[in-house]
N, C-alpha and C. Protein backbone atom coordinates (compact mmCIF):
# COMPACT_ATOMS: atom_id res chain seq x y z
N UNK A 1 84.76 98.42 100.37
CA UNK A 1 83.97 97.22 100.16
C UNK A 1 84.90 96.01 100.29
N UNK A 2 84.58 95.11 101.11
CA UNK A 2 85.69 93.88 101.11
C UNK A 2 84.49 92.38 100.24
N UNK A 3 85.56 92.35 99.47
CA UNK A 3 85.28 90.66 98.43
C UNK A 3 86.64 89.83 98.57
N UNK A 4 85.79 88.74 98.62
CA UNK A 4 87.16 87.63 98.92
C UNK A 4 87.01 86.91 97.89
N UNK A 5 88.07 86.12 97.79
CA UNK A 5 88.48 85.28 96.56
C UNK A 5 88.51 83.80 96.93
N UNK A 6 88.25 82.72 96.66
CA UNK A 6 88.56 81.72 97.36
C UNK A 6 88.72 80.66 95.86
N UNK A 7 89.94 80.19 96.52
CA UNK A 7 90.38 78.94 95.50
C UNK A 7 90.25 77.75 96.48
N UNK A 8 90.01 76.76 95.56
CA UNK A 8 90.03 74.96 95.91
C UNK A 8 91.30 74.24 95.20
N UNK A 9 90.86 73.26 95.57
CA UNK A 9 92.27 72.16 95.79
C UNK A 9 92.63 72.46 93.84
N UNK A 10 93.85 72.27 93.93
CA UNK A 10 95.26 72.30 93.10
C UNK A 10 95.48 73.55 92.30
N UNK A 11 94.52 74.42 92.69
CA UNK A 11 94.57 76.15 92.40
C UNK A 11 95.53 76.74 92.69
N UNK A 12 96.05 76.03 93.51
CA UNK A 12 98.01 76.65 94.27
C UNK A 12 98.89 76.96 93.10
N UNK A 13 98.70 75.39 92.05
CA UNK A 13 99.74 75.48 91.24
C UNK A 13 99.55 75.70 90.09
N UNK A 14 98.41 76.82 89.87
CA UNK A 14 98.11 77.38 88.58
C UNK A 14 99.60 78.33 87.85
N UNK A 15 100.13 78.23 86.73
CA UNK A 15 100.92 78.47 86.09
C UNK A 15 102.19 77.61 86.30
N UNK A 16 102.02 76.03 86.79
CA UNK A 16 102.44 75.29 86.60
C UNK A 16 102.07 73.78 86.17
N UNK A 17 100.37 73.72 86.62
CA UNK A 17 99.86 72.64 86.37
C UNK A 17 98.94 72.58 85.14
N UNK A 18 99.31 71.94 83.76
CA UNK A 18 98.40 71.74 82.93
C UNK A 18 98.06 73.43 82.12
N UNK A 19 99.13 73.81 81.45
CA UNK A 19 99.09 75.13 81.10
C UNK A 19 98.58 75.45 79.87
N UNK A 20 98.27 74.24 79.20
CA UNK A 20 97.84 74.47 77.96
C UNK A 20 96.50 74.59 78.21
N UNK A 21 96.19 74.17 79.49
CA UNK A 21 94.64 73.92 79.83
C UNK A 21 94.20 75.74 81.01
N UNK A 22 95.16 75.91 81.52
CA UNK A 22 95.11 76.61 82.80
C UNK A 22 96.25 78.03 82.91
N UNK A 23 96.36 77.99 81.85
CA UNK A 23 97.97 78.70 81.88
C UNK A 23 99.06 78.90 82.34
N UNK A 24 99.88 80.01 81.97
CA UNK A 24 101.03 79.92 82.14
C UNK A 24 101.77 80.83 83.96
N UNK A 25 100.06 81.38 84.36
CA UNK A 25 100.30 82.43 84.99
C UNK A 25 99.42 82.12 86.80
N UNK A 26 100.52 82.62 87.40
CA UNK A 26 100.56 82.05 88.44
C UNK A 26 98.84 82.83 89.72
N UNK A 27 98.25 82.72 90.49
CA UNK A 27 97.04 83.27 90.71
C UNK A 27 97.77 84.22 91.64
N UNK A 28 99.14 84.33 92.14
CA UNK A 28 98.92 85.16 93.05
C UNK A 28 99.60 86.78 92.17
N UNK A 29 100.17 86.21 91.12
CA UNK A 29 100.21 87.32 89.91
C UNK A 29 99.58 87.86 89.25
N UNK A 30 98.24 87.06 89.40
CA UNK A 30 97.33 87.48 89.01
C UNK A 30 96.28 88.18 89.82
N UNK A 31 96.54 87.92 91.48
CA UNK A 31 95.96 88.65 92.60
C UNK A 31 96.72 90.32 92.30
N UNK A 32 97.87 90.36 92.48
CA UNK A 32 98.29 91.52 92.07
C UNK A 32 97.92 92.46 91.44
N UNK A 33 97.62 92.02 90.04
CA UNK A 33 96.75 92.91 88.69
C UNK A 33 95.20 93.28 89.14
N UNK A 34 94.64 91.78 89.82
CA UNK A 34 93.15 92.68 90.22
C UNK A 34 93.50 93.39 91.55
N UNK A 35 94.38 93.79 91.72
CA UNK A 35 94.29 94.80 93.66
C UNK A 35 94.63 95.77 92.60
N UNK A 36 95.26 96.21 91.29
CA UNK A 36 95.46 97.39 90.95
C UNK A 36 94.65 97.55 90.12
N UNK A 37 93.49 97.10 89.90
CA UNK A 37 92.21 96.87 88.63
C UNK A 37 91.55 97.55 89.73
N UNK A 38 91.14 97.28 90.96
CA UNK A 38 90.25 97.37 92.17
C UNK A 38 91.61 98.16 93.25
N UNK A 39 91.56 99.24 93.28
CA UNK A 39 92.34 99.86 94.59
C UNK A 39 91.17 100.10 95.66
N UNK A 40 90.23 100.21 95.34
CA UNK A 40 89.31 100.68 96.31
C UNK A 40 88.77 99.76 96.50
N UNK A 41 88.77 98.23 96.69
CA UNK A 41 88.08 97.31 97.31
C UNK A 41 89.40 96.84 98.46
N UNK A 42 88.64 96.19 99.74
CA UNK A 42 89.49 95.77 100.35
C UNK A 42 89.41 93.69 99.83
N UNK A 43 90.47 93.56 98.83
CA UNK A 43 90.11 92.15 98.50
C UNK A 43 90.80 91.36 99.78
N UNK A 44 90.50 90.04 99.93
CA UNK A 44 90.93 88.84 100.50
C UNK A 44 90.74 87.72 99.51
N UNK A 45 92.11 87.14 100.19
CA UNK A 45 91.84 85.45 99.09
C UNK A 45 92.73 84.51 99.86
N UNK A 46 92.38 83.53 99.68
CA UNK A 46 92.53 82.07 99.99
C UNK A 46 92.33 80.88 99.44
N UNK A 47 93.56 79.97 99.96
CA UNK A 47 93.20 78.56 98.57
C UNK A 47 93.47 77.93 99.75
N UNK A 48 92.56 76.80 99.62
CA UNK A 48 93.35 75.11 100.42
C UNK A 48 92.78 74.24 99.37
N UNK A 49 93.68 73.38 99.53
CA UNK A 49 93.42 72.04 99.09
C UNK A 49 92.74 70.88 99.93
N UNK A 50 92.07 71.24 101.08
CA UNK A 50 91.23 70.65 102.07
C UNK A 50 89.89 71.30 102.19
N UNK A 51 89.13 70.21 101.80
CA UNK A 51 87.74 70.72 101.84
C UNK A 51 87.28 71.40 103.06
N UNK A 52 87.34 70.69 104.35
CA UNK A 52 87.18 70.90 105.58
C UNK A 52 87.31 72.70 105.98
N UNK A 53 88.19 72.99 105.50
CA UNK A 53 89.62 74.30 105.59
C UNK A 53 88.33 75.62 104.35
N UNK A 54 88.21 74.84 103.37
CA UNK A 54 87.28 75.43 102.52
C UNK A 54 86.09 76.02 103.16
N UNK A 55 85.36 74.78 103.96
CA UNK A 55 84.15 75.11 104.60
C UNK A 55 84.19 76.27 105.61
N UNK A 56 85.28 76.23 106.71
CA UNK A 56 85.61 76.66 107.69
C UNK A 56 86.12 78.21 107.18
N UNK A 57 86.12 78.05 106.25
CA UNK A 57 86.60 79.72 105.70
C UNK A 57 85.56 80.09 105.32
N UNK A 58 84.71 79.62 104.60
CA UNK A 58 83.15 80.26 104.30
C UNK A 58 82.50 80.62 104.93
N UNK A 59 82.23 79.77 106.28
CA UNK A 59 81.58 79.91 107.76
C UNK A 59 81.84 81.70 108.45
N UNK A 60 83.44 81.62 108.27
CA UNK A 60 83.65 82.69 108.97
C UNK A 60 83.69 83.55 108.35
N UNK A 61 83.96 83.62 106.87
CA UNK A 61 83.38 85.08 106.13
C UNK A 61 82.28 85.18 105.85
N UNK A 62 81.68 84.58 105.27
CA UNK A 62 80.31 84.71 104.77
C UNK A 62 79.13 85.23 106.05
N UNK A 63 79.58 85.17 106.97
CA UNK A 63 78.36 86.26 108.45
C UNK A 63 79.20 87.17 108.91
N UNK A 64 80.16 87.23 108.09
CA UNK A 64 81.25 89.02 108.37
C UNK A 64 80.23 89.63 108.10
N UNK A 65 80.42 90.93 109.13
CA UNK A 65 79.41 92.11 108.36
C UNK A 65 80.04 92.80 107.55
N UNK A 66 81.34 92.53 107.28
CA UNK A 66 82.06 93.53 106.28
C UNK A 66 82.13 92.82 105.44
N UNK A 67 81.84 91.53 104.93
CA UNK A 67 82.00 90.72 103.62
C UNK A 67 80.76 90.80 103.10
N UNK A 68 80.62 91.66 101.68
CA UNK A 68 79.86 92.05 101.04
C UNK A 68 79.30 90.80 99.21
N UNK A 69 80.78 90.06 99.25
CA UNK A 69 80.65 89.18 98.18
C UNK A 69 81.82 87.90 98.19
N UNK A 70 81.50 86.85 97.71
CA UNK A 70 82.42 85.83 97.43
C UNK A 70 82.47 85.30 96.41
N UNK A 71 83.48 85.17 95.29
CA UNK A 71 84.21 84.89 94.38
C UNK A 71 84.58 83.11 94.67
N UNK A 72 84.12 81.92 94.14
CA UNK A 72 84.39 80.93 94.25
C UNK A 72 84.62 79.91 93.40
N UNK A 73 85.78 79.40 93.49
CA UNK A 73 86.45 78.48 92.83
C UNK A 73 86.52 77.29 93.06
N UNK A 74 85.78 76.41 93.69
CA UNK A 74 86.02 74.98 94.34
C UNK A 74 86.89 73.71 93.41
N UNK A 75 87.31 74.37 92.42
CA UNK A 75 88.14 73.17 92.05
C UNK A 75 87.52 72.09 91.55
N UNK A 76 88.37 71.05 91.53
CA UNK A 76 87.72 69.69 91.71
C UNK A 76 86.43 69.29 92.94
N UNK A 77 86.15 69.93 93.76
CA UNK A 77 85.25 69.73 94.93
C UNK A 77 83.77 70.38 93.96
N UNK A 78 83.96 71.18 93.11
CA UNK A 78 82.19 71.28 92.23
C UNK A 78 81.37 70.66 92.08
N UNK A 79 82.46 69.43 91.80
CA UNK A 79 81.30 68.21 91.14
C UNK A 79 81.09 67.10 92.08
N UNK A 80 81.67 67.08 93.42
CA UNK A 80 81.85 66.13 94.42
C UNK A 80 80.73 66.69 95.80
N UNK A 81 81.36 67.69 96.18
CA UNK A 81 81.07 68.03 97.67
C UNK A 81 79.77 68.89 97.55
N UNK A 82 78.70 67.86 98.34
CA UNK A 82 77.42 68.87 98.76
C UNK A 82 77.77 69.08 100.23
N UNK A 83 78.62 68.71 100.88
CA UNK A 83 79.00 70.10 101.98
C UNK A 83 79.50 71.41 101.42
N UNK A 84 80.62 71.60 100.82
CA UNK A 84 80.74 72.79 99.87
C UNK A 84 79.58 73.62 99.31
N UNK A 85 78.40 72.48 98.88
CA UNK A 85 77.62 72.61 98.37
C UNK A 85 76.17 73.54 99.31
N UNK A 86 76.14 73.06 100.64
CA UNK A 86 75.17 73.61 102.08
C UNK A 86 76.11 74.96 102.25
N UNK A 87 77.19 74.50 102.68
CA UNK A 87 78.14 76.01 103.15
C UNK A 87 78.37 76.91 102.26
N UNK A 88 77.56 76.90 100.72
CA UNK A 88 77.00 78.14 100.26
C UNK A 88 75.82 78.57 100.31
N UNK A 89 75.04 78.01 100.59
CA UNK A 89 73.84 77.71 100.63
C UNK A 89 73.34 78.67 101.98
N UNK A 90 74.09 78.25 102.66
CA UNK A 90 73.99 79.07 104.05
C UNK A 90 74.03 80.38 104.71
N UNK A 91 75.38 80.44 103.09
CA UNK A 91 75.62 82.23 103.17
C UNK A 91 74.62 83.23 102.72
N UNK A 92 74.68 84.61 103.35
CA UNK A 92 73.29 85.61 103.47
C UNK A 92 74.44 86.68 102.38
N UNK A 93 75.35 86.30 102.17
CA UNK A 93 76.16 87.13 100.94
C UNK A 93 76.16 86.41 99.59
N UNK A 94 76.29 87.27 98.40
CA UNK A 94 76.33 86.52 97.35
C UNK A 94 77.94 86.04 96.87
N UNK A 95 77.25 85.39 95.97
CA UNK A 95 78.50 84.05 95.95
C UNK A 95 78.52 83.36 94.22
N UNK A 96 79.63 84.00 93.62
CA UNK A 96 79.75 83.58 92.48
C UNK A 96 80.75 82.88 91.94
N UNK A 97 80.53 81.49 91.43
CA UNK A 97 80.86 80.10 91.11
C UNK A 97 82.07 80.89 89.74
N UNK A 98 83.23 80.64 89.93
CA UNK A 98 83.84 80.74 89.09
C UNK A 98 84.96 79.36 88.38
N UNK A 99 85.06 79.13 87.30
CA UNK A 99 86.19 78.07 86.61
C UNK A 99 87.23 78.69 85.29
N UNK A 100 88.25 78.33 85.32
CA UNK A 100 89.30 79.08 84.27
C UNK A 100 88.74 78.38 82.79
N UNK A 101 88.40 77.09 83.31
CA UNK A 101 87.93 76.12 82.10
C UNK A 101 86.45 76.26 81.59
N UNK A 102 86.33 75.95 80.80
CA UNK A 102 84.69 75.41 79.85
C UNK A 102 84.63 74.00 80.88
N UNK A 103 84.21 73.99 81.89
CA UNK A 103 83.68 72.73 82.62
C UNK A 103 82.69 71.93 81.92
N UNK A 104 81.73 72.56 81.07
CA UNK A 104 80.95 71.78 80.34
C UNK A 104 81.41 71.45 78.54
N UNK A 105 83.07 71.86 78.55
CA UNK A 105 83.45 71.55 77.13
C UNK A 105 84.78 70.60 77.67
N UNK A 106 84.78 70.01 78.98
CA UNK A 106 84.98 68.86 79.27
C UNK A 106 84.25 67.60 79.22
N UNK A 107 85.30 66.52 80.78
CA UNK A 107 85.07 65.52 80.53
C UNK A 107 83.57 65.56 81.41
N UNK A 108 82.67 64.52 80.82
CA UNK A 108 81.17 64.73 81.04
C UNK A 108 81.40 64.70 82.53
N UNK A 109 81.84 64.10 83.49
CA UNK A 109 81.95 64.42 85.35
C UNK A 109 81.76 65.87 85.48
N UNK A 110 82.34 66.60 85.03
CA UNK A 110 82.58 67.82 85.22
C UNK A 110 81.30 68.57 84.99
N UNK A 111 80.62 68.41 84.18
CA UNK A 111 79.45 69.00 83.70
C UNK A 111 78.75 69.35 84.66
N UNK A 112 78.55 68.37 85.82
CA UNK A 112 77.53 68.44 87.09
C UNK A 112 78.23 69.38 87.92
N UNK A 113 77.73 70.19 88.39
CA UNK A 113 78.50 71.23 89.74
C UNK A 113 77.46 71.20 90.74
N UNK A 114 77.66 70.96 91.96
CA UNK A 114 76.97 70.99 93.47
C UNK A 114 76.62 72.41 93.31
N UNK A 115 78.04 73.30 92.79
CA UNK A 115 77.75 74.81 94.01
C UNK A 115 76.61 75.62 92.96
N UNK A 116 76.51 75.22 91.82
CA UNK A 116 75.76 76.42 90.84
C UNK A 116 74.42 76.55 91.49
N UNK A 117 73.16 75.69 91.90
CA UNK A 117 72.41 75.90 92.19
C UNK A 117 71.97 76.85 93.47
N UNK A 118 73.26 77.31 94.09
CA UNK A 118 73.21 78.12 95.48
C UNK A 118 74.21 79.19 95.01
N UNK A 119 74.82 79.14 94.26
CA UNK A 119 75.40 80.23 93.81
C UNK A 119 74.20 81.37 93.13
N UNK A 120 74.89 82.82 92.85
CA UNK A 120 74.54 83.64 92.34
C UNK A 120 74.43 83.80 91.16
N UNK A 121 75.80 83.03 90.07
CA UNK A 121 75.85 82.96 89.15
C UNK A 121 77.06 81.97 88.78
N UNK A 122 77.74 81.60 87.68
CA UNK A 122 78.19 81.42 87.44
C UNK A 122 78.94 81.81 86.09
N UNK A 123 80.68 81.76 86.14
CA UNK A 123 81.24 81.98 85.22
C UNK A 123 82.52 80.92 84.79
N UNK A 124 82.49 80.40 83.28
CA UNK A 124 83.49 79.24 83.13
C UNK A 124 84.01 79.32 81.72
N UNK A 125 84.77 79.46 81.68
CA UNK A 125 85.66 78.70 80.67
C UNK A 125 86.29 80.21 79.96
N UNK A 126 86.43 80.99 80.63
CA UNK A 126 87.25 82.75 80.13
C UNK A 126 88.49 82.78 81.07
N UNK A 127 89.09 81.84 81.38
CA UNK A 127 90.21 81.75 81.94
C UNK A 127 90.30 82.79 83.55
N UNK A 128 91.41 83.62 83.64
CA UNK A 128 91.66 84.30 84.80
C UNK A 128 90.34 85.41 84.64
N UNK A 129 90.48 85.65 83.52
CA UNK A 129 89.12 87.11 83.65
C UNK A 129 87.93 87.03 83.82
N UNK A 130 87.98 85.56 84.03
CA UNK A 130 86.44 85.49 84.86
C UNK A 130 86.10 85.81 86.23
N UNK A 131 87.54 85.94 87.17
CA UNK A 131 87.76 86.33 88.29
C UNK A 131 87.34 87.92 88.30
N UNK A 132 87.75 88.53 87.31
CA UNK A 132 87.59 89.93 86.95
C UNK A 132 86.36 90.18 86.90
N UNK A 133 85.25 89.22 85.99
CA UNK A 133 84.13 89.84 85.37
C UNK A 133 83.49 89.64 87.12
N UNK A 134 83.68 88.75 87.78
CA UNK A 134 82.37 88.42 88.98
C UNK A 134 83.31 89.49 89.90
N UNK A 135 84.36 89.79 90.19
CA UNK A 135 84.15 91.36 90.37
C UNK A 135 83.45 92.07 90.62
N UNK A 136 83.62 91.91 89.48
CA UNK A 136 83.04 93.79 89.02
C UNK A 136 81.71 93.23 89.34
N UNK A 137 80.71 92.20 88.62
CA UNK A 137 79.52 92.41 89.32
C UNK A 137 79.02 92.39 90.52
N UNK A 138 79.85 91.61 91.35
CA UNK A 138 79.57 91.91 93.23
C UNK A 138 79.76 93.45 93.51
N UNK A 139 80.49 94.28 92.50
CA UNK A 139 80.53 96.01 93.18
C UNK A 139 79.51 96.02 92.20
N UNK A 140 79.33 95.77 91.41
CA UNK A 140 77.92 96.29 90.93
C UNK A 140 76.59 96.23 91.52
N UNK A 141 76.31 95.18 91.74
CA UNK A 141 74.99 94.79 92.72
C UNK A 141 75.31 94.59 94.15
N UNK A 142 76.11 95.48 94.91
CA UNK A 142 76.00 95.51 96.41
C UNK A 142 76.16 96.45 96.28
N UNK A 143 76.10 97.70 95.55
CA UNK A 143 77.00 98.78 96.18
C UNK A 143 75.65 99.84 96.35
């Protein structure tokens, strides 16, 4: 089963940026732990910090016939971009809105997200293991 992972802008420098908020631990260390949580999925992941780059990666996975689910993180672009916002919208795979933070036990901007309403679900504020929980439910409900 292939699921991809996709991070947005300043997701690069998780376990350096704002750690009291985001931690101490870096995502591609944390890519590691879920490929050995999941041996039998074929994962993919990707971060840009360019929306454009964001879109253009959705486009081309999301009508893979082998991409079965997407894992999404848009960053700061949640509460901004309704292109982000169409180019989920578009996809015929499911697609679950993920944040490390309580977005809504922030600052009130944050509260609003473009992608939830075209997403599948959403998960926020359980740090890295929210990456884990939407997982497991994309092998749960595609398989």
């Amino acid at each position: 089963m292939h699921l991809h992972i996709i991070n947005g802008p300043n997701l690069n420098l998780l376990g350096k940026r704002e750690t009291a908020l985001y931690g101490q631990r870096s995502f591609d260390d944390y890519l590691t732990e879920l490929r050995q949580i999941f041996p039998h999925l074929h994962l993919s992941y990707f971060q840009s910090n360019h929306e454009g780059a964001l879109i253009d990666y959705l486009h081309q996975i999301g009508f893979a016939p082998t991409t079965k689910g997407i894992v999404f993180n848009p960053g700061g672009y949640t509460h901004t971009s309704i292109a982000l916002r169409d180019a989920v919208a578009a996809l015929p795979v499911p697609v679950i809105e993920v944040h490390i933070s309580n977005i809504f036990a922030r600052e009130k901007f944050r509260h609003h997200s473009y992608i939830s309403p075209v997403a599948r679900g959403i998960i926020s504020g359980l740090g890295l293991y929210g990456y884990r929980l939407a997982l497991q439910y994309l092998i749960d409900v595609t398989q």
